[in-house]
PDB file of N, CA and C in Angstrom:
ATOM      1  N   UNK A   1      59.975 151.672  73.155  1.00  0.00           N
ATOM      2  CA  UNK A   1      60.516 150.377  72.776  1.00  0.00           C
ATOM      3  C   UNK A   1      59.467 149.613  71.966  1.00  0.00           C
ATOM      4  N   UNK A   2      60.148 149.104  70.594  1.00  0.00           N
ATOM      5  CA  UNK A   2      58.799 148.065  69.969  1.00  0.00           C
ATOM      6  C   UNK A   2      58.738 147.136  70.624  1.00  0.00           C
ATOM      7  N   UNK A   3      57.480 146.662  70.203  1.00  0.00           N
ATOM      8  CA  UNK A   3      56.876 145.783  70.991  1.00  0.00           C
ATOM      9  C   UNK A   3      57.393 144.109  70.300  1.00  0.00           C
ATOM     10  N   UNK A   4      57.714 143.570  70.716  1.00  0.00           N
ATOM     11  CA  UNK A   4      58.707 141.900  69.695  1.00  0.00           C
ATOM     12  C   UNK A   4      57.126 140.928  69.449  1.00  0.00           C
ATOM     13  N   UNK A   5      57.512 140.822  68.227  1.00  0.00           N
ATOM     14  CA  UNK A   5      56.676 139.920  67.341  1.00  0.00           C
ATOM     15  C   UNK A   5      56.858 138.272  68.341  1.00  0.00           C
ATOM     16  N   UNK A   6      55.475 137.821  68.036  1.00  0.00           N
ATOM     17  CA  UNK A   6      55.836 136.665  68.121  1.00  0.00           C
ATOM     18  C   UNK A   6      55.151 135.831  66.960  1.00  0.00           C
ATOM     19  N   UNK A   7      55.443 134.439  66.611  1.00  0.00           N
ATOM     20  CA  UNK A   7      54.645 133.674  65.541  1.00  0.00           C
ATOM     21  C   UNK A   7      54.808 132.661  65.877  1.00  0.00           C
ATOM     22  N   UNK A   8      53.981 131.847  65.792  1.00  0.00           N
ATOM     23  CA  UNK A   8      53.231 130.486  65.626  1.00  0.00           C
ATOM     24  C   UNK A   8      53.629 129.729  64.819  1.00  0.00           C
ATOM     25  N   UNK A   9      54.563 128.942  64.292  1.00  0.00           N
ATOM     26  CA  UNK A   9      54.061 128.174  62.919  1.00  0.00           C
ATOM     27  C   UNK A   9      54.325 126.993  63.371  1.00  0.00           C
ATOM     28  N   UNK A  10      54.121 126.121  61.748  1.00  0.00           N
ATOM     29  CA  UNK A  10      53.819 124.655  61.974  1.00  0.00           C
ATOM     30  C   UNK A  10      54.329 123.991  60.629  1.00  0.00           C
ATOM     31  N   UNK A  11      54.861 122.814  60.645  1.00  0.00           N
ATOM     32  CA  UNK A  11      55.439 121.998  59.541  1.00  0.00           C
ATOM     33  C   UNK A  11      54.158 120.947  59.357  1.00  0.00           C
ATOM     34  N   UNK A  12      53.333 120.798  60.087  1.00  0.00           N
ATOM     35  CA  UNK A  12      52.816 119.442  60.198  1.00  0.00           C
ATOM     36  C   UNK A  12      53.071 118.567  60.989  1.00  0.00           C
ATOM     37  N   UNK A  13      54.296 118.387  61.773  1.00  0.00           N
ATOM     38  CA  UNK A  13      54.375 117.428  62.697  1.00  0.00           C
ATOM     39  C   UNK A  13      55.343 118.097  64.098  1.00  0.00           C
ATOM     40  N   UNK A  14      55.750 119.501  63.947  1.00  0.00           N
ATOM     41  CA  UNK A  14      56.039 120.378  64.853  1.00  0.00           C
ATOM     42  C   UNK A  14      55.460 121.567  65.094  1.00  0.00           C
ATOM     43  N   UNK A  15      55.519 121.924  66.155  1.00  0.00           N
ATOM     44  CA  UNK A  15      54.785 123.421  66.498  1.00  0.00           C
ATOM     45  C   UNK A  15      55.771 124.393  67.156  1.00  0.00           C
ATOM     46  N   UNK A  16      56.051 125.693  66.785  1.00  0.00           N
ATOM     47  CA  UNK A  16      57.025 126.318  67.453  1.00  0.00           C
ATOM     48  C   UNK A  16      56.534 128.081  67.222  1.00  0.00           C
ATOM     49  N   UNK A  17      56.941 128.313  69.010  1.00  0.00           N
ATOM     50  CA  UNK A  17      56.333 129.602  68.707  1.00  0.00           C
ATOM     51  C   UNK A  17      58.286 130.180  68.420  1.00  0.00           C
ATOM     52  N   UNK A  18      57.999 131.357  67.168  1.00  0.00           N
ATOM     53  CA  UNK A  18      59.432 132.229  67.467  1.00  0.00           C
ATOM     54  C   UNK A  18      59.196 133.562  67.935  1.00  0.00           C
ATOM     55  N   UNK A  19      59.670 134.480  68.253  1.00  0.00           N
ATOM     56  CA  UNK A  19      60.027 135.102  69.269  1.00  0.00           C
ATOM     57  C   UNK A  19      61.172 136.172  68.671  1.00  0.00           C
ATOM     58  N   UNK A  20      61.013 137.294  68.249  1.00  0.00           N
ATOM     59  CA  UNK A  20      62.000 137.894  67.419  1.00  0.00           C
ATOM     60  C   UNK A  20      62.806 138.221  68.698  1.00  0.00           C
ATOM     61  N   UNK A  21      64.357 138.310  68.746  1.00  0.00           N
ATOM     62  CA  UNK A  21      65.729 138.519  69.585  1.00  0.00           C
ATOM     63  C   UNK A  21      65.949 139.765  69.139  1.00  0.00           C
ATOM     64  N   UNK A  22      66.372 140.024  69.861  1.00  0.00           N
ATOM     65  CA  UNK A  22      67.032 141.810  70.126  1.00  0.00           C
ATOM     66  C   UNK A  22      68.270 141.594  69.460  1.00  0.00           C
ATOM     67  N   UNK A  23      69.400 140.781  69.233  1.00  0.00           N
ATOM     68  CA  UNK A  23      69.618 140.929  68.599  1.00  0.00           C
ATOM     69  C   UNK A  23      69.520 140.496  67.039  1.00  0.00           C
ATOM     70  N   UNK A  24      68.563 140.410  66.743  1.00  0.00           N
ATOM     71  CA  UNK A  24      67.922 139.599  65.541  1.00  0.00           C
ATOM     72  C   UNK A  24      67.996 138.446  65.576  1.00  0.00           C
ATOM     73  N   UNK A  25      67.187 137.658  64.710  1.00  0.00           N
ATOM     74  CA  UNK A  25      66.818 136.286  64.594  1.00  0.00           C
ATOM     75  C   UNK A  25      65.682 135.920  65.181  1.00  0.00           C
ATOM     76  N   UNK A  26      65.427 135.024  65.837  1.00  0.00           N
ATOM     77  CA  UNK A  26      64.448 134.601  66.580  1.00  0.00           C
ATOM     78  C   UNK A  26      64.754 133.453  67.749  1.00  0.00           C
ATOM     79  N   UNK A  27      64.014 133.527  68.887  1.00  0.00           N
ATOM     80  CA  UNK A  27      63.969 132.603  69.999  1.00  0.00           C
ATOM     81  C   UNK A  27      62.885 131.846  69.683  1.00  0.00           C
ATOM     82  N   UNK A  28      63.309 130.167  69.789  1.00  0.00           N
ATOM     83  CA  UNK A  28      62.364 129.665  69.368  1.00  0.00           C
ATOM     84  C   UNK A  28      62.134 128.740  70.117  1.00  0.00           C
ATOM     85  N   UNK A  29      60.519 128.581  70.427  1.00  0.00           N
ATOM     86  CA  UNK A  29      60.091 127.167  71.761  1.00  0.00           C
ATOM     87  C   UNK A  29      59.243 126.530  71.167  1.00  0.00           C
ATOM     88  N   UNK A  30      58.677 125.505  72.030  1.00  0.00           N
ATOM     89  CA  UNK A  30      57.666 124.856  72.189  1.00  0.00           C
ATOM     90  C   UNK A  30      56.622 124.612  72.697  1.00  0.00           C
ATOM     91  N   UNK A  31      55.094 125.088  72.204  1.00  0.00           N
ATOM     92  CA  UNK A  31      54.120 125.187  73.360  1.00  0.00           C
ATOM     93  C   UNK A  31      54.013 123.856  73.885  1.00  0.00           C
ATOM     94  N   UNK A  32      54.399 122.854  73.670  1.00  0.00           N
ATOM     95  CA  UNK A  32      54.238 121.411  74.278  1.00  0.00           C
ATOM     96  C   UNK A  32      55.212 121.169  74.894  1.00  0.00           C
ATOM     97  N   UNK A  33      56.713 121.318  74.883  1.00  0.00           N
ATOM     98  CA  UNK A  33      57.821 121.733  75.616  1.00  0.00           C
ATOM     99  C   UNK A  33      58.254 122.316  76.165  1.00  0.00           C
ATOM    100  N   UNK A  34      57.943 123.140  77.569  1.00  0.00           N
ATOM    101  CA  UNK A  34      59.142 124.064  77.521  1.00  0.00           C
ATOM    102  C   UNK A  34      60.123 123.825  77.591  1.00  0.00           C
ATOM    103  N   UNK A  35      60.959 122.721  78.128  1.00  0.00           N
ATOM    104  CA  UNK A  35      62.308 123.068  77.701  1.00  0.00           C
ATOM    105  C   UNK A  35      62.801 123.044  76.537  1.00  0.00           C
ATOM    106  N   UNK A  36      62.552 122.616  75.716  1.00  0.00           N
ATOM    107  CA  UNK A  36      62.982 123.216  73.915  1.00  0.00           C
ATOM    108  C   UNK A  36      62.986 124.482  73.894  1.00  0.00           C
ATOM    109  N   UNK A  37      64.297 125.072  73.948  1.00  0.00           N
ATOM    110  CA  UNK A  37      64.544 126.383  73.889  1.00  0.00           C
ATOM    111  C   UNK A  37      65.966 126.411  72.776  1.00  0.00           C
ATOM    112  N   UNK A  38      65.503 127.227  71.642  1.00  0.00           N
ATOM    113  CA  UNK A  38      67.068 127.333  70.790  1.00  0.00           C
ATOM    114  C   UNK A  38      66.570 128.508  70.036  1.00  0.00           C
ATOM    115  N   UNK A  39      67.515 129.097  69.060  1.00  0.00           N
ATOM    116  CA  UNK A  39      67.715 130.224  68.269  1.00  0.00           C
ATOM    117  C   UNK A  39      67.845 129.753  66.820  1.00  0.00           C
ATOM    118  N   UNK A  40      67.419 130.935  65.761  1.00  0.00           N
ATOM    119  CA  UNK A  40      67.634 130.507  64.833  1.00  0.00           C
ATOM    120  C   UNK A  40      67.812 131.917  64.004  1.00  0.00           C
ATOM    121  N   UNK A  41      68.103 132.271  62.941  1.00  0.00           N
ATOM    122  CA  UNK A  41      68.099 133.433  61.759  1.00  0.00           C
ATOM    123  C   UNK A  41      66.908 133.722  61.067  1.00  0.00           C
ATOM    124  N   UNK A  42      66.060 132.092  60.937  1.00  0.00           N
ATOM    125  CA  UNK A  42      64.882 132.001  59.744  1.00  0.00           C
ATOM    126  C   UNK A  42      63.805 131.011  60.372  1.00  0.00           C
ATOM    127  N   UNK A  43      62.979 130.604  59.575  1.00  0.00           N
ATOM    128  CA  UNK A  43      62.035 129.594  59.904  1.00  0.00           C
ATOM    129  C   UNK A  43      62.506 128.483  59.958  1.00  0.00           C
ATOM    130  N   UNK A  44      62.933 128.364  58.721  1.00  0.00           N
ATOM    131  CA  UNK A  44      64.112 126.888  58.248  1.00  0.00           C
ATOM    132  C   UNK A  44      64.437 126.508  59.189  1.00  0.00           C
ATOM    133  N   UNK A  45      65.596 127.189  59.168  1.00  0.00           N
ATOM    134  CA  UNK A  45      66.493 127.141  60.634  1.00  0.00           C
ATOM    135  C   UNK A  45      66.044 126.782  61.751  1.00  0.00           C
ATOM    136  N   UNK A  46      65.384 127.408  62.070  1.00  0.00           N
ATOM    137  CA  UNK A  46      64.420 127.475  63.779  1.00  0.00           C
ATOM    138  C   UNK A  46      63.601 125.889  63.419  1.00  0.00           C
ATOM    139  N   UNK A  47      63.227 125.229  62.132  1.00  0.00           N
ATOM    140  CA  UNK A  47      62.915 124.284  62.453  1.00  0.00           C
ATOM    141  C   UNK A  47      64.007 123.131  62.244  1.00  0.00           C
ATOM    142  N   UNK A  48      64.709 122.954  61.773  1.00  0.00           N
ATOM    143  CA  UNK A  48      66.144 122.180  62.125  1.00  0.00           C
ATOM    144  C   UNK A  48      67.053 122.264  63.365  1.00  0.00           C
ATOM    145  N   UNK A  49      67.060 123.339  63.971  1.00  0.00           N
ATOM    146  CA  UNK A  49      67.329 123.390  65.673  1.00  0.00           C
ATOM    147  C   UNK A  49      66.260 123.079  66.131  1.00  0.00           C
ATOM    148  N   UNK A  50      65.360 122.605  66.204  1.00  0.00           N
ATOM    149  CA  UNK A  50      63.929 122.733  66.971  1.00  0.00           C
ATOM    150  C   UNK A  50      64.409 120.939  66.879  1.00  0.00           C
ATOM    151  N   UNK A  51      64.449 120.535  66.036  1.00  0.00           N
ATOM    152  CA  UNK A  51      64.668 119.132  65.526  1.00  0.00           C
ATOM    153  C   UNK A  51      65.519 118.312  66.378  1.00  0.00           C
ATOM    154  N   UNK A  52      66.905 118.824  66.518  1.00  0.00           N
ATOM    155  CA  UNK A  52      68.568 118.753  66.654  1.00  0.00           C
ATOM    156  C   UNK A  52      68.236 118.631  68.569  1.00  0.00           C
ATOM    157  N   UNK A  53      67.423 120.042  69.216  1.00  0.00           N
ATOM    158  CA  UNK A  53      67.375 120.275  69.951  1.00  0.00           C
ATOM    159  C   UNK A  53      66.170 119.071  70.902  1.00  0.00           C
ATOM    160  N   UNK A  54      65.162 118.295  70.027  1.00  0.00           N
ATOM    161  CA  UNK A  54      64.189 118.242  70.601  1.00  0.00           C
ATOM    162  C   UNK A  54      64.727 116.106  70.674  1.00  0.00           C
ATOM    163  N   UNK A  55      65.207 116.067  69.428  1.00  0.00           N
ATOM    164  CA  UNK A  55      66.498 114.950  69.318  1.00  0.00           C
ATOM    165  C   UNK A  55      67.587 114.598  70.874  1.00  0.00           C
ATOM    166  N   UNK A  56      67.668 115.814  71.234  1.00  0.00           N
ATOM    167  CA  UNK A  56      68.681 115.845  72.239  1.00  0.00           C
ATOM    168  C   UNK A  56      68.476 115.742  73.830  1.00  0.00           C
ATOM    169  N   UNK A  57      67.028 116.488  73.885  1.00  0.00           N
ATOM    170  CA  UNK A  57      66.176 116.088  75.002  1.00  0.00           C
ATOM    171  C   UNK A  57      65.425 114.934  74.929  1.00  0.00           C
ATOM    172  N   UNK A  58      65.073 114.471  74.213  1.00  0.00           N
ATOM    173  CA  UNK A  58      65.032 112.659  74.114  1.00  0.00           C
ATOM    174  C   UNK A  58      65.939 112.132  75.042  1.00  0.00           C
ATOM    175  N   UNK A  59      67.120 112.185  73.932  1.00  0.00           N
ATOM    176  CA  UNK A  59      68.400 111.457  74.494  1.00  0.00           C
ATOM    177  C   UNK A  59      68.532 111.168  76.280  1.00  0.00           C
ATOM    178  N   UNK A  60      68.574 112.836  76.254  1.00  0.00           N
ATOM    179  CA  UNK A  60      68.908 113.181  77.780  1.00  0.00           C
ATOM    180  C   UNK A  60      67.925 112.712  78.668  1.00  0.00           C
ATOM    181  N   UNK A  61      66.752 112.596  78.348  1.00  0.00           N
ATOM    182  CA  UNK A  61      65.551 112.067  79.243  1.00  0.00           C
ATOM    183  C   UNK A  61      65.336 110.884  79.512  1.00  0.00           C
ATOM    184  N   UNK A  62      66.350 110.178  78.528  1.00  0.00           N
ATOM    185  CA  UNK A  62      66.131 108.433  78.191  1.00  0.00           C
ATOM    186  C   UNK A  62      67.454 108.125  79.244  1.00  0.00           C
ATOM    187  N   UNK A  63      68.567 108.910  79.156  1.00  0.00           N
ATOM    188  CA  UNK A  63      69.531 108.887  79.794  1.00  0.00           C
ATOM    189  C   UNK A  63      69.230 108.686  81.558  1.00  0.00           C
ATOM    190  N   UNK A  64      68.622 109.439  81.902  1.00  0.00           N
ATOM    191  CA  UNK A  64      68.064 110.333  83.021  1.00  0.00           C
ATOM    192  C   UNK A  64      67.346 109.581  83.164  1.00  0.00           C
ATOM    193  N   UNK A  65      66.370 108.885  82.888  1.00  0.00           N
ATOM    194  CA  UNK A  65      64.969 107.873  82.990  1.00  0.00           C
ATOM    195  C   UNK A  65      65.953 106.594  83.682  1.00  0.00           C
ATOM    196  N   UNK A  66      66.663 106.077  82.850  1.00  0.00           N
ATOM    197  CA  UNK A  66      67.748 105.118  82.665  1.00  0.00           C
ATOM    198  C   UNK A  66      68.381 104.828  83.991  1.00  0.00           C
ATOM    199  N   UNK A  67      69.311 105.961  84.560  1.00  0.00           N
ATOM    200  CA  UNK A  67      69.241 106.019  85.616  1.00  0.00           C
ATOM    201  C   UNK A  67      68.580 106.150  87.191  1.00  0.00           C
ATOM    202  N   UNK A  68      67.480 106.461  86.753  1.00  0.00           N
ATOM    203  CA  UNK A  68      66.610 106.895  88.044  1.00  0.00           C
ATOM    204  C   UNK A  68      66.110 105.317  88.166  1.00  0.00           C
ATOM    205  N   UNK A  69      65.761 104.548  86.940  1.00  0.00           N
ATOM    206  CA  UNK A  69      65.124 103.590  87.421  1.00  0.00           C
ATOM    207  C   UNK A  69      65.960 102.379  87.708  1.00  0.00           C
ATOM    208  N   UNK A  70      67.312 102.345  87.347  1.00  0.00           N
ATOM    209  CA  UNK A  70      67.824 101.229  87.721  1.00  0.00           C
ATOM    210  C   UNK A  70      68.034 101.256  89.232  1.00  0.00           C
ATOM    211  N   UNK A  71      68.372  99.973  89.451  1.00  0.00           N
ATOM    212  CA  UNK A  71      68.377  99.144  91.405  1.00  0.00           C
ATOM    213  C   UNK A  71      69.806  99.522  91.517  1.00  0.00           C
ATOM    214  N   UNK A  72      69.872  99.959  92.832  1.00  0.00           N
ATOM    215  CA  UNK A  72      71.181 100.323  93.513  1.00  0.00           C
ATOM    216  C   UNK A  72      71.123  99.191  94.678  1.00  0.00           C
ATOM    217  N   UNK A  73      72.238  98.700  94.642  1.00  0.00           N
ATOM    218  CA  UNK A  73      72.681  97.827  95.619  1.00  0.00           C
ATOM    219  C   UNK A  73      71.468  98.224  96.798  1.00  0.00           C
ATOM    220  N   UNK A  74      71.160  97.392  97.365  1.00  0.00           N
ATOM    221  CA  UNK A  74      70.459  97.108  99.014  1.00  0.00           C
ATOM    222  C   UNK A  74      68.779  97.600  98.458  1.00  0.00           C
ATOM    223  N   UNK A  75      68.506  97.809  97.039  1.00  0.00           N
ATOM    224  CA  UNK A  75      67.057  99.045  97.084  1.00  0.00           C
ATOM    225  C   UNK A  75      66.266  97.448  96.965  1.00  0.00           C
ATOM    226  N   UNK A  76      66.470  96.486  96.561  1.00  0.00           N
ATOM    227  CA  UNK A  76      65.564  94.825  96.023  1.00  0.00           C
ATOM    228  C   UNK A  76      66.152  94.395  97.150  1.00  0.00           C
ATOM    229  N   UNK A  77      64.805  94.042  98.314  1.00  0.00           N
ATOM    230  CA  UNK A  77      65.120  93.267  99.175  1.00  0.00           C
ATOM    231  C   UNK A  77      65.486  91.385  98.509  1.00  0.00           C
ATOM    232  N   UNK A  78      66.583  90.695  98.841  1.00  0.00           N
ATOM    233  CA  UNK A  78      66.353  89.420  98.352  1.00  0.00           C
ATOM    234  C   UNK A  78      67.060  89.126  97.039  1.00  0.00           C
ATOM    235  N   UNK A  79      67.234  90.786  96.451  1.00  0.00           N
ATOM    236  CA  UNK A  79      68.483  90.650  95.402  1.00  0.00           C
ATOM    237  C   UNK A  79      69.598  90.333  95.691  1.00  0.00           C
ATOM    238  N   UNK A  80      70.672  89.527  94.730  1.00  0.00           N
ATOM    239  CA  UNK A  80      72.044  89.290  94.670  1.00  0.00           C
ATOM    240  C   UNK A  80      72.819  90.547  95.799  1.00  0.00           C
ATOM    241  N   UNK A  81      73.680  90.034  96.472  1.00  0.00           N
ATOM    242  CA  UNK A  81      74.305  91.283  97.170  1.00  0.00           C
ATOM    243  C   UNK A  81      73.438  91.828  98.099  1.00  0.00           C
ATOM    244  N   UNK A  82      72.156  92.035  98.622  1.00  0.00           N
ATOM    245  CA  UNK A  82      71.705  92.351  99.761  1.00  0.00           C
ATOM    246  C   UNK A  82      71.522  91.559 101.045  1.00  0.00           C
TER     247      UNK A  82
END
């Protein structure tokens, strides 16, 4: 079995290792992320999903942040409703 390439590259303001796929293309991450995980055909590519993808875990983290930190009824002693 060959052994799968991996590469490094860089735009300047992203870093992404790819990861050649069995079935072609490439798996592509983030050494500063792991969860940034997406696929791509090319470099291009892999850096416009890298983008789309890294856009989206924002979102979701801000989402997620959002919730964890707001007050649920009874948690503020002395708040409205407790």
């Amino acid at each position: 079995m060959a052994r799968k390439r991996r590469y490094t590259v860089s735009d300047g303001k992203l870093v992404l290792v790819l990861e050649e796929a069995e079935e072609g293309g490439y798996v592509v991450t983030s050494p500063f992320d792991p969860e940034l995980i997406t696929q791509a055909e090319s470099v291009e590519e892999a850096f416009e999903n890298a983008r789309d993808a890294a856009l989206a875990l924002r979102h979701s983290r801000a989402r997620l942040f959002k919730r964890l930190s707001a007050p649920t009824p009874g948690s503020c002693p002395g708040a409205l409703g407790s």
